[in-house]
N, C-alpha and C. Protein backbone atom coordinates (compact mmCIF):
# COMPACT_ATOMS: atom_id res chain seq x y z
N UNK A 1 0.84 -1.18 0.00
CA UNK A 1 0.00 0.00 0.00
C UNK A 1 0.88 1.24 0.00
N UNK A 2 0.17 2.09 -0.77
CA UNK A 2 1.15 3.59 -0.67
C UNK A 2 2.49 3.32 -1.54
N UNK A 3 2.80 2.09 -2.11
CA UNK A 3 4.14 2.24 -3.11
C UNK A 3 3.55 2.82 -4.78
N UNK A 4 4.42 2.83 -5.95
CA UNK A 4 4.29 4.01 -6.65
C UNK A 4 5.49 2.85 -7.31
N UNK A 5 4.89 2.52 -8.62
CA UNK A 5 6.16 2.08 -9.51
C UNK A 5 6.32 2.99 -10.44
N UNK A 6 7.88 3.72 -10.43
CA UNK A 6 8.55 4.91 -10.81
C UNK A 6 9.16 4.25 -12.22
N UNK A 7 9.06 2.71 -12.42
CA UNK A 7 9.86 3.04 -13.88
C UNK A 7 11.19 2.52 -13.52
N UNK A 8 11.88 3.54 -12.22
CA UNK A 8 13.48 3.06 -12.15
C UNK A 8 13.37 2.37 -11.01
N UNK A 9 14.67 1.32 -11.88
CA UNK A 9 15.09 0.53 -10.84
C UNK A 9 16.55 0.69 -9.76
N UNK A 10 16.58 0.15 -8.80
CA UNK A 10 17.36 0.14 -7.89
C UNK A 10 17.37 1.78 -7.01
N UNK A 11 16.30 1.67 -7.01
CA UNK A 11 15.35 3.50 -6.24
C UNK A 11 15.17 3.20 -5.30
N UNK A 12 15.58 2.35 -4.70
CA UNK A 12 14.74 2.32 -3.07
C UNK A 12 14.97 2.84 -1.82
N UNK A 13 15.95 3.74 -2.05
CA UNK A 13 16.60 4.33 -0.68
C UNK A 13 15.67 5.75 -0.59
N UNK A 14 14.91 5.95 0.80
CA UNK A 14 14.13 6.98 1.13
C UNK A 14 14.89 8.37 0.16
N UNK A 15 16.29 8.25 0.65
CA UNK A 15 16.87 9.47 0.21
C UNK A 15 16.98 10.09 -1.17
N UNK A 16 16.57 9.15 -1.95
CA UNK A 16 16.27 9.63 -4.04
C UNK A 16 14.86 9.44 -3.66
N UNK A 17 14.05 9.68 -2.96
CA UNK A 17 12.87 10.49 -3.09
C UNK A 17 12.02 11.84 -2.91
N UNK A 18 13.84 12.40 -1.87
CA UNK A 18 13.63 13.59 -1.60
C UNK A 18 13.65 14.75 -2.63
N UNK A 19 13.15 15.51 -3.13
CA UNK A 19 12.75 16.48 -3.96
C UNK A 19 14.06 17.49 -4.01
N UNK A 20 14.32 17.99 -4.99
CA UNK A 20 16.12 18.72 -5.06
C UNK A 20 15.53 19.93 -4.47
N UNK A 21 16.10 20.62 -3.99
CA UNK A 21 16.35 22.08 -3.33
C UNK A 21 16.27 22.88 -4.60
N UNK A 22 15.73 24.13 -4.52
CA UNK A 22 15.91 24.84 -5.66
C UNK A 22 15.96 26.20 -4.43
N UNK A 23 16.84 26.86 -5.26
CA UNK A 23 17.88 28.45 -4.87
C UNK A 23 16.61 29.55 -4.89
N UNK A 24 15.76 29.15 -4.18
CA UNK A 24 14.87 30.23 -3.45
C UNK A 24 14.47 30.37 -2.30
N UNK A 25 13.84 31.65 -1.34
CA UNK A 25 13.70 31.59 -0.06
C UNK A 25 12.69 32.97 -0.21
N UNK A 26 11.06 32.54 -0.11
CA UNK A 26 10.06 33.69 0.08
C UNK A 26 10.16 34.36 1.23
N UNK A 27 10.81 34.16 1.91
CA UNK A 27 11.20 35.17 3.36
C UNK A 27 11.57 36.01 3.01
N UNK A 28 13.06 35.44 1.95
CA UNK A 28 14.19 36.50 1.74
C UNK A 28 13.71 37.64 1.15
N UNK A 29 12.90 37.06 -0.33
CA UNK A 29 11.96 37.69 -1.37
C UNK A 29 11.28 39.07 -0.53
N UNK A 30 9.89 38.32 0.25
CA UNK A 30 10.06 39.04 1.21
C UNK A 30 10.60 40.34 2.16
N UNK A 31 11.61 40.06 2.61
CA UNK A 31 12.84 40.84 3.34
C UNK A 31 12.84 41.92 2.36
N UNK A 32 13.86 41.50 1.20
CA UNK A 32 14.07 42.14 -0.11
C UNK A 32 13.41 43.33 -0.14
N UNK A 33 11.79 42.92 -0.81
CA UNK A 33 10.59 43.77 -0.79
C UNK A 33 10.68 44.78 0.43
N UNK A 34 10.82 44.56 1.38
CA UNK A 34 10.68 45.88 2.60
C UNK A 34 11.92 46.83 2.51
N UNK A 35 13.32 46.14 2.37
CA UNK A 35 14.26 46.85 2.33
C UNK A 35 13.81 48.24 1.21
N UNK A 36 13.70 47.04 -0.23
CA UNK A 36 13.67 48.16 -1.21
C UNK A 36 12.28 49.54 -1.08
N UNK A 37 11.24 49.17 -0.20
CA UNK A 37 10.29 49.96 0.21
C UNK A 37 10.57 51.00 1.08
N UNK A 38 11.35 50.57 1.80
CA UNK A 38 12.18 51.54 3.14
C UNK A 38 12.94 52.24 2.45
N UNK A 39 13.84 52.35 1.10
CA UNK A 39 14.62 53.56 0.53
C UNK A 39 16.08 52.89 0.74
N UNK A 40 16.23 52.09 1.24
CA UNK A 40 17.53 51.50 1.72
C UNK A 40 18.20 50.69 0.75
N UNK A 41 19.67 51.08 0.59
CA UNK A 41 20.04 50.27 -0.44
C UNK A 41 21.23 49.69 0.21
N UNK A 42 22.02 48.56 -0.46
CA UNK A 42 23.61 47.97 0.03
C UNK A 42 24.16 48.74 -0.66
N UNK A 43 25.05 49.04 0.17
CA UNK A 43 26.54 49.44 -0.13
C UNK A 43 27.65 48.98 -0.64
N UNK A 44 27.88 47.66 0.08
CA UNK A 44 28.96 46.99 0.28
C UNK A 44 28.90 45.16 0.74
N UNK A 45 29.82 44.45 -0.39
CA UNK A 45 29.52 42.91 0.48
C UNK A 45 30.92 42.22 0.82
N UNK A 46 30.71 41.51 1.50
CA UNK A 46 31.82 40.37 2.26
C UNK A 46 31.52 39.18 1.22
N UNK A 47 32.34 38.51 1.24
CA UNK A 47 32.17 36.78 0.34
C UNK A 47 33.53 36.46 1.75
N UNK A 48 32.94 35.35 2.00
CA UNK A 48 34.15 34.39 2.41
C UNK A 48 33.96 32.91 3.16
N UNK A 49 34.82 32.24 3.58
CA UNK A 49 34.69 30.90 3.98
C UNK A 49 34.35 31.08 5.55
N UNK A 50 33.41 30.43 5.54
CA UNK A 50 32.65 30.26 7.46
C UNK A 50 33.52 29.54 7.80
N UNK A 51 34.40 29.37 8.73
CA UNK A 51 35.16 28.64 9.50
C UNK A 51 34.00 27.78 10.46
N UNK A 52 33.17 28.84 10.72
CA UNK A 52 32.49 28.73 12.19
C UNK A 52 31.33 27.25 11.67
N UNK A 53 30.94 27.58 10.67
CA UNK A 53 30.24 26.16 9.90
C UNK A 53 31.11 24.61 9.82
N UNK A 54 32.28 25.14 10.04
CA UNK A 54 33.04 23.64 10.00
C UNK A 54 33.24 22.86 11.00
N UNK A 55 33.38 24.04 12.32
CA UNK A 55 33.50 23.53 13.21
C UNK A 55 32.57 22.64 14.21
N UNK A 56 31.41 22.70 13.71
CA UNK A 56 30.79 21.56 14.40
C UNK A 56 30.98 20.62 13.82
N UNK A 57 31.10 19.13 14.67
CA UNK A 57 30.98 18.02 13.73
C UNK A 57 30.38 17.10 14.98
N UNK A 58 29.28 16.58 14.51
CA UNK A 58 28.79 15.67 14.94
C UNK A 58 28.90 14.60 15.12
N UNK A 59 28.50 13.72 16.07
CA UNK A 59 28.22 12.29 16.78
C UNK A 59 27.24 11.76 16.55
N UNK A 60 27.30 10.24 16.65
CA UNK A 60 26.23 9.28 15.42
C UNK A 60 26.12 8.45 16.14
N UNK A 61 25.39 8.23 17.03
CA UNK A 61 25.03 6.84 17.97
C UNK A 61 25.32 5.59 16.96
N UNK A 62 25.90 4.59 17.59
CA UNK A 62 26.38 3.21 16.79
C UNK A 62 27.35 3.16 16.29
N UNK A 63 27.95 4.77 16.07
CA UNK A 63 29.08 4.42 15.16
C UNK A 63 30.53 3.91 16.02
N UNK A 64 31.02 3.63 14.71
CA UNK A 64 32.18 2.70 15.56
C UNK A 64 33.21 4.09 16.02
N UNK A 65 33.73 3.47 16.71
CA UNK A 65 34.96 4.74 17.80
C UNK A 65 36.62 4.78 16.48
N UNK A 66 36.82 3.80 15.36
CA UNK A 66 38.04 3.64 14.64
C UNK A 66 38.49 5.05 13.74
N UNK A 67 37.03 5.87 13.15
CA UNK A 67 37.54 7.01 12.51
C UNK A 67 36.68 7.98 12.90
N UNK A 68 37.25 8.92 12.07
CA UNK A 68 37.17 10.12 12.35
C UNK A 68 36.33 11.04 11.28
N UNK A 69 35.33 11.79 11.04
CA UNK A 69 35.29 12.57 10.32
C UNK A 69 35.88 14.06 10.17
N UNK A 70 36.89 14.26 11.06
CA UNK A 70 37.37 15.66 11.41
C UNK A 70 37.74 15.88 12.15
N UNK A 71 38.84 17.08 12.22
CA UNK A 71 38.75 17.17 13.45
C UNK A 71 37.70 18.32 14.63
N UNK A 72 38.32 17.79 16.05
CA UNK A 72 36.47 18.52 16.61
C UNK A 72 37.47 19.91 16.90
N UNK A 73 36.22 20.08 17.09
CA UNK A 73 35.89 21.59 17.55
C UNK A 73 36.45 21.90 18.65
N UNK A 74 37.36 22.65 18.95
CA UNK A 74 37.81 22.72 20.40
C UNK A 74 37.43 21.34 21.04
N UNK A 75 37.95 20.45 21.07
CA UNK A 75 37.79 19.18 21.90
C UNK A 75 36.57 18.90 22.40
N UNK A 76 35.67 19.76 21.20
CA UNK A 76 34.20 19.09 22.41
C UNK A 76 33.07 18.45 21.49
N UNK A 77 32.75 18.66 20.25
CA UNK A 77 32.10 17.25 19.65
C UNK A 77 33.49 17.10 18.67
N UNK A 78 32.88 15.54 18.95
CA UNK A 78 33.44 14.85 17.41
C UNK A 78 34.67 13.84 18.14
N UNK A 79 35.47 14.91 19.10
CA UNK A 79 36.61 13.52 19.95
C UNK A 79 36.07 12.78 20.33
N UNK A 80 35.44 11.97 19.72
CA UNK A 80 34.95 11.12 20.51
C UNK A 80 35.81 9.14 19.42
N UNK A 81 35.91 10.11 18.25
CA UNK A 81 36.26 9.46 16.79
C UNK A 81 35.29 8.58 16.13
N UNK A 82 34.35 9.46 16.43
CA UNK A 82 33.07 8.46 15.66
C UNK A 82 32.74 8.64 14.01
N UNK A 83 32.37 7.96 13.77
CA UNK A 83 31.85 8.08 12.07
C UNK A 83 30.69 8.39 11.48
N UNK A 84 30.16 9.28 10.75
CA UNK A 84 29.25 9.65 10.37
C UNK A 84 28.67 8.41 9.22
N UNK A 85 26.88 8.44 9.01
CA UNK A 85 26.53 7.61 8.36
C UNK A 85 27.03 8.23 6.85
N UNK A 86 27.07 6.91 5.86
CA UNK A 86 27.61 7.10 4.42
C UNK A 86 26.81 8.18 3.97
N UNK A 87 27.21 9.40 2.92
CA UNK A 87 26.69 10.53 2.64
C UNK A 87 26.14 11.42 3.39
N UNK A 88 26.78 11.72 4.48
CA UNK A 88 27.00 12.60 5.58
C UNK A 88 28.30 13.49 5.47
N UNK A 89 29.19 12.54 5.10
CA UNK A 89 30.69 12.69 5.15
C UNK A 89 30.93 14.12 4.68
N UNK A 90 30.56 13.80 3.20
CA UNK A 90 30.67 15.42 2.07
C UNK A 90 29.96 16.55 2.51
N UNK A 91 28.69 16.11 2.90
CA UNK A 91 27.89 17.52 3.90
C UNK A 91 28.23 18.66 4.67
N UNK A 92 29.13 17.54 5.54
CA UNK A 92 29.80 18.27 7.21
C UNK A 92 31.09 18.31 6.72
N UNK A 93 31.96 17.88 5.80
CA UNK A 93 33.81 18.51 5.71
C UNK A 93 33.46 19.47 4.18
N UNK A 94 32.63 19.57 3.69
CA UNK A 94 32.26 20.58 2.39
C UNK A 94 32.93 22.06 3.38
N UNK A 95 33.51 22.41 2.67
CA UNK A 95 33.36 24.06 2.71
C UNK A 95 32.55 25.04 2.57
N UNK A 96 32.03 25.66 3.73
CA UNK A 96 30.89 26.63 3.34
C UNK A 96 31.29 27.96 3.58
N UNK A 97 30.86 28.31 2.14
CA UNK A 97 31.41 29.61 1.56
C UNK A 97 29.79 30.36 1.62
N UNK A 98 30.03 32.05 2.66
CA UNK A 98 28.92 32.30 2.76
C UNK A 98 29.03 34.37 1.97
N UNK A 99 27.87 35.16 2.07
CA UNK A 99 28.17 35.93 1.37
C UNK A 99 26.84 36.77 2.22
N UNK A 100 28.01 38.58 2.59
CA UNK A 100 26.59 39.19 3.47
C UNK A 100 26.77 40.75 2.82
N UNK A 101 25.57 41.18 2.27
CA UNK A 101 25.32 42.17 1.77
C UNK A 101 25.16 43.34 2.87
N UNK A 102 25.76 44.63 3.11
CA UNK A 102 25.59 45.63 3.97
C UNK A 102 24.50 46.20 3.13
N UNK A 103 23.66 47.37 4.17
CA UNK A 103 22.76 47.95 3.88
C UNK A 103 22.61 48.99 4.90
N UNK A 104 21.59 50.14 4.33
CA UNK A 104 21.19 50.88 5.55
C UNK A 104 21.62 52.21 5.09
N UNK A 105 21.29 53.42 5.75
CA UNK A 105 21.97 53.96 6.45
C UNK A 105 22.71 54.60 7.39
N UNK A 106 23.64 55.53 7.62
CA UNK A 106 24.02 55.79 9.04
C UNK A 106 25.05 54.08 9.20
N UNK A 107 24.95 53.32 10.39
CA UNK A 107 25.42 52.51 10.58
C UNK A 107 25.01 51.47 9.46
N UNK A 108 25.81 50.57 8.83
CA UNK A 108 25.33 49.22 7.77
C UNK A 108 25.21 48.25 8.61
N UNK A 109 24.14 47.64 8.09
CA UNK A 109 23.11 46.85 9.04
C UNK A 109 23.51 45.31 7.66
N UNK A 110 24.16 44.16 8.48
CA UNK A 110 24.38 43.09 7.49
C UNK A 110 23.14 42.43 7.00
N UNK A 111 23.47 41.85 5.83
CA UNK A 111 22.17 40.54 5.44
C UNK A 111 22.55 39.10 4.80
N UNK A 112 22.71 38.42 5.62
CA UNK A 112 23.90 37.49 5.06
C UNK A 112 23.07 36.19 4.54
N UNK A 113 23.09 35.88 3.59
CA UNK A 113 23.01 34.71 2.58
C UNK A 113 23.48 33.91 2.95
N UNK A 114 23.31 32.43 2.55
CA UNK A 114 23.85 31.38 2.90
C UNK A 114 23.09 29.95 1.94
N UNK A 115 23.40 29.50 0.93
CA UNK A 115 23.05 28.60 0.05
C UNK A 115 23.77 26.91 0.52
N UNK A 116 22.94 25.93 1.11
CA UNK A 116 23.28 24.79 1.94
C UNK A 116 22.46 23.96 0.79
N UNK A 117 22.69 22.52 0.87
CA UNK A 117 22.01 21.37 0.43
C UNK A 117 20.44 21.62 1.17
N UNK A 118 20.22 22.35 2.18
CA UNK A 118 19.00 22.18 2.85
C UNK A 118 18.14 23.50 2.16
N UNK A 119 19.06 24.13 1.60
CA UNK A 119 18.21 25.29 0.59
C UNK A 119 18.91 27.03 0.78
N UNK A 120 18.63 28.48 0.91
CA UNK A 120 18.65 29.04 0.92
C UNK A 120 18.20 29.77 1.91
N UNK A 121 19.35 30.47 2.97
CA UNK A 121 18.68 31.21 3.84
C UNK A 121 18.89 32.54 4.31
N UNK A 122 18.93 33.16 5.14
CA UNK A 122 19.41 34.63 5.33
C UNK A 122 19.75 34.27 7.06
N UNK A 123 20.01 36.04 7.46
CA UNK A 123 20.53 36.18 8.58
C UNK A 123 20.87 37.69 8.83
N UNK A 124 20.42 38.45 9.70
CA UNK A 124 20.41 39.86 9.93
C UNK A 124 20.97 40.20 11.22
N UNK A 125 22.11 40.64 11.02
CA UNK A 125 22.47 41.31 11.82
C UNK A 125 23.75 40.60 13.18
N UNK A 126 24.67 41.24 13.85
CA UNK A 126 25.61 41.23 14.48
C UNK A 126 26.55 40.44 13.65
N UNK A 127 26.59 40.32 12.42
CA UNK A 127 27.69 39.42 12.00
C UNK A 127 29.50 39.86 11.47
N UNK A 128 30.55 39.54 11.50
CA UNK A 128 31.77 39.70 10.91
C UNK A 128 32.38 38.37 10.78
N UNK A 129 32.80 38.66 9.53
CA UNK A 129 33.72 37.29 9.06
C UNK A 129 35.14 37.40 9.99
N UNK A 130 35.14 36.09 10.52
CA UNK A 130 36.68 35.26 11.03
C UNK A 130 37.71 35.98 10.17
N UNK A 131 37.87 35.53 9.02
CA UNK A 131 39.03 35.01 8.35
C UNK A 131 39.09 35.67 6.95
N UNK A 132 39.93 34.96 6.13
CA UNK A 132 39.66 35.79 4.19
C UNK A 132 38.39 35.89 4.18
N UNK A 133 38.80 37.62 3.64
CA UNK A 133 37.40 37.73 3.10
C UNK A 133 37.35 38.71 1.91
N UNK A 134 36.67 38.32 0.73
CA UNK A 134 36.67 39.61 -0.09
C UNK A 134 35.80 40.85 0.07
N UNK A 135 36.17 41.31 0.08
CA UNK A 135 35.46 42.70 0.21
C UNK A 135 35.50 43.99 -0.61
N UNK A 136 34.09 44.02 -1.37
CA UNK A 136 33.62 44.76 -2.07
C UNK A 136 32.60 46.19 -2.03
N UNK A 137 33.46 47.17 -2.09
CA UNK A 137 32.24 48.41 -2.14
C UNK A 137 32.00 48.50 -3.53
N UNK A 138 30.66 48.94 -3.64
CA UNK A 138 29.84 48.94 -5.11
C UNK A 138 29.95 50.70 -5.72
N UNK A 139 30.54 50.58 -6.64
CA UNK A 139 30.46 51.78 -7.58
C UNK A 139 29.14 52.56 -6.92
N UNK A 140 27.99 51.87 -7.64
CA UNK A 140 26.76 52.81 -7.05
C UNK A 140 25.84 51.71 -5.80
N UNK A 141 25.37 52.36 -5.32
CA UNK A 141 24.67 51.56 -3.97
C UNK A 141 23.83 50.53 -5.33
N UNK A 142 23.60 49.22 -4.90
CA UNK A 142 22.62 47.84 -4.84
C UNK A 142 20.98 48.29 -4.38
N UNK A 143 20.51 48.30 -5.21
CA UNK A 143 19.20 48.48 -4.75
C UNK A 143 18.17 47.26 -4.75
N UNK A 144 17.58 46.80 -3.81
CA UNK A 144 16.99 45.82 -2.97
C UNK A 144 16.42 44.82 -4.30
N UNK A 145 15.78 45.80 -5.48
CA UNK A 145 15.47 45.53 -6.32
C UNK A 145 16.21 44.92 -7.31
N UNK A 146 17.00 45.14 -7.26
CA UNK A 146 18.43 44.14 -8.35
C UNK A 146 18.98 43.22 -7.68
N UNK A 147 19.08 43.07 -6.38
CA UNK A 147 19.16 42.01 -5.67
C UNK A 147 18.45 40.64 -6.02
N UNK A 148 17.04 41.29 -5.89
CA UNK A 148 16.10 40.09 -6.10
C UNK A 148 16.14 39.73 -7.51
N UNK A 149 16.87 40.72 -8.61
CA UNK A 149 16.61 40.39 -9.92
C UNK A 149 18.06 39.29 -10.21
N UNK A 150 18.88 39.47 -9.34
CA UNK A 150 19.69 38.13 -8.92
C UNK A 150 19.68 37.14 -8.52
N UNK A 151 18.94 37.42 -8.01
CA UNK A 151 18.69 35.85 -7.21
C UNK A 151 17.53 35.12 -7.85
N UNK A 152 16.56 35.79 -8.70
CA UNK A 152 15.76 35.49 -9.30
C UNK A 152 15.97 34.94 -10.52
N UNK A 153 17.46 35.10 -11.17
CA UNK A 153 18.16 34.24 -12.10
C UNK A 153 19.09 32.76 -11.58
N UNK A 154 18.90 32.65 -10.21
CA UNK A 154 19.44 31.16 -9.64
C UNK A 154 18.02 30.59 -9.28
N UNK A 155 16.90 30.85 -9.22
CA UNK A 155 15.61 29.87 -8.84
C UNK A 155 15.76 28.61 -9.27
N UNK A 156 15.91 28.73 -10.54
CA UNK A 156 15.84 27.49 -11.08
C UNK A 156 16.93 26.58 -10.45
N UNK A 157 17.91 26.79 -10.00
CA UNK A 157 19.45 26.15 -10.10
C UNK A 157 18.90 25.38 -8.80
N UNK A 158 19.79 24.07 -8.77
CA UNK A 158 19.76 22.99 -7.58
C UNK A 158 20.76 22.92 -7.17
N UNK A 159 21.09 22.89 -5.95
CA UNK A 159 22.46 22.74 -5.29
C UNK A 159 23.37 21.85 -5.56
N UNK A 160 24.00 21.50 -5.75
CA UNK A 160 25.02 20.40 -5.94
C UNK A 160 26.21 20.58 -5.66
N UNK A 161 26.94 19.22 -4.90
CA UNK A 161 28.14 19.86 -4.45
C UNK A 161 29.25 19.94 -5.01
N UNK A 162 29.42 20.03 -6.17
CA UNK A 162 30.26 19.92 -7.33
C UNK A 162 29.85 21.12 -8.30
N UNK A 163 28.95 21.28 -8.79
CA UNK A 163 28.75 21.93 -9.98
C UNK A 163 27.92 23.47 -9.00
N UNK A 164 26.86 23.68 -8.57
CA UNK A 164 26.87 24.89 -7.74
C UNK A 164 25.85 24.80 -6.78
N UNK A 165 27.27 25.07 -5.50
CA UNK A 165 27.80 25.06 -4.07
C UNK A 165 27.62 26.32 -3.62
N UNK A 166 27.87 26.04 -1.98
CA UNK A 166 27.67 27.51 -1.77
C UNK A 166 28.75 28.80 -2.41
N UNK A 167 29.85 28.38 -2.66
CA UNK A 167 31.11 28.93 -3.14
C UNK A 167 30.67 30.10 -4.87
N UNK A 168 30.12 28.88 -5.49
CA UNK A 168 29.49 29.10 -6.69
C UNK A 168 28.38 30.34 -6.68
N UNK A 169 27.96 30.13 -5.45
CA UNK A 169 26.61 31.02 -5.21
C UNK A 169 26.85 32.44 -5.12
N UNK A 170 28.02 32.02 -3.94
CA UNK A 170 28.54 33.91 -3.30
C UNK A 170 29.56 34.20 -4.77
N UNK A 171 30.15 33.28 -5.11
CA UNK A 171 31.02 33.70 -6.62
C UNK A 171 30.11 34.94 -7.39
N UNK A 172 28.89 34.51 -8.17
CA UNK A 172 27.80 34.53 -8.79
C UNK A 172 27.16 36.01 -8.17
N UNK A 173 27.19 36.05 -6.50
CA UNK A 173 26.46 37.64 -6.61
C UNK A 173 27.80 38.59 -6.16
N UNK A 174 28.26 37.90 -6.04
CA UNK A 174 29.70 38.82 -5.47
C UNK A 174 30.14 39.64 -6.86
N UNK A 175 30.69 38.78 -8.06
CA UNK A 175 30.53 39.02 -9.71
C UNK A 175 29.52 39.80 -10.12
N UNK A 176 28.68 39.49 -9.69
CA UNK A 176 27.72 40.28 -10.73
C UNK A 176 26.99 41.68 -10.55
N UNK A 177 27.97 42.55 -9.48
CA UNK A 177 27.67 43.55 -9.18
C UNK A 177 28.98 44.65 -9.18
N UNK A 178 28.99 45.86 -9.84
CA UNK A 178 30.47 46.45 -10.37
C UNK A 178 30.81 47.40 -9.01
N UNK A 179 32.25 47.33 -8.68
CA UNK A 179 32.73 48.05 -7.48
C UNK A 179 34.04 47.70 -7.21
N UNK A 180 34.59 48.69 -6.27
CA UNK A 180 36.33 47.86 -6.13
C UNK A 180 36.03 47.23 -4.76
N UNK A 181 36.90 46.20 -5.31
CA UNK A 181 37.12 45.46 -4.14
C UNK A 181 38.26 45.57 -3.21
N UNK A 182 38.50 45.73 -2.51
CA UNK A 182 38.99 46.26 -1.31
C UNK A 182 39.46 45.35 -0.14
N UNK A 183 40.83 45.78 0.41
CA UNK A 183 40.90 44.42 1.77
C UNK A 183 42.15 43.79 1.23
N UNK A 184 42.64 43.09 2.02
CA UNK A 184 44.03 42.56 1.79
C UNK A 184 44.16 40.81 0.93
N UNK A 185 42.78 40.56 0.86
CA UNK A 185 42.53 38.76 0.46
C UNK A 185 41.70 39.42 -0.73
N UNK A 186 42.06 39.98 -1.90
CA UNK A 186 41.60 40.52 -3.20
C UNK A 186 41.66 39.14 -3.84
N UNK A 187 40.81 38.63 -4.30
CA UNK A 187 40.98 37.47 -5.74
C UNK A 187 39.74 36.10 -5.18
N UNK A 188 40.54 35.22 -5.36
CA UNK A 188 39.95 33.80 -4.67
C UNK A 188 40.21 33.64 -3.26
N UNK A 189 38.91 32.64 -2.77
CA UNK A 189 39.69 32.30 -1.60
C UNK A 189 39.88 30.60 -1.11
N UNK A 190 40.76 30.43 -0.40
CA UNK A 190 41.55 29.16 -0.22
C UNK A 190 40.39 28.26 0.27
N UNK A 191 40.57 27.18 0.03
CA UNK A 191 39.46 25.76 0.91
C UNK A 191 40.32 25.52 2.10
N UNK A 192 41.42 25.93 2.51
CA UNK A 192 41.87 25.11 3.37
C UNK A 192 42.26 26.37 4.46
């Protein structure tokens, strides 16, 4: 009862039934819409690698104590040397490359993006990057409205961790907006 013959074979793992992520977020959309209503435009964005995303690594009841997926976090998950279940692995040691648009005026108020296998999300406010970071002021201020006309050209796109990642993502709006970039880590930035 409740099965569904799809045609393909060797389909049976819950996980190829889950539906792909597609590079949208009606919150953000949303968000977007008020900024650009309020008169407020970005200024200026950050692109760079979250350290702070790597450092968790999780524990997997059952797993055996022989490896390791990483190392932990300040000694507090993960020493334990447990193993994550198969296709977990690439998830949690992936590099996540995140990207936060300033805005406002008077003080710049952040809005930080973040494109995961779990989809597309945001984040407002108290944030600064760790580590490399590129940093871009825009010729003319970003208006809320060209934002969304960016991101509204990745809807369609599905995450993948090979072809486009979060890296790909912040690449993509970081590029596609004209300004000097600024800061001592000018160019690419390192995975490691």
């Amino acid at each position: 009862m409740g099965a569904v013959a799809s045609g393909v074979t060797g389909a049976g793992c819950c996980t190829n039934r889950r539906a792909p992520v597609r590079c949208w977020n009606p919150q953000l959309s949303c968000r977007l819409v008020k900024i650009e209503y309020s008169g407020e435009s970005f200024e200026e964005v950050w692109f760079f690698l979250d350290t702070a995303a790597l450092d968790w690594m999780p524990t997997f009841p059952g797993s055996s104590s022989s490896a390791s997926i990483g190392p932990p976090a300040e000694g507090k998950l993960g020493d334990q040397g447990t193993q994550a279940p198969p296709g977990i692995i690439a998830e949690v040691c992936e590099p996540h490359y995140t990207i936060v648009f300033n805005y406002g005026p008077g003080p710049l108020r952040p809005l930080r993006l973040d494109w995961r296998s779990d989809g597309l999300s945001f984040l407002e406010g108290g944030l600064r990057p760790r580590e490399e970071v590129r940093f871009k002021v825009f010729d003319d201020p970003l208006r809320a409205s060209e934002l969304i006309g960016r991101l509204k050209e990745l809807e369609r796109r599905v995450y993948d961790p090979l072809s486009f990642n979060s890296k790909h993502f912040c690449e993509y709006l970081f590029d596609a907006v004209e300004g000097r970039e600024e800061g001592k880590s000018r160019g690419t930035l390192s995975t490691t």
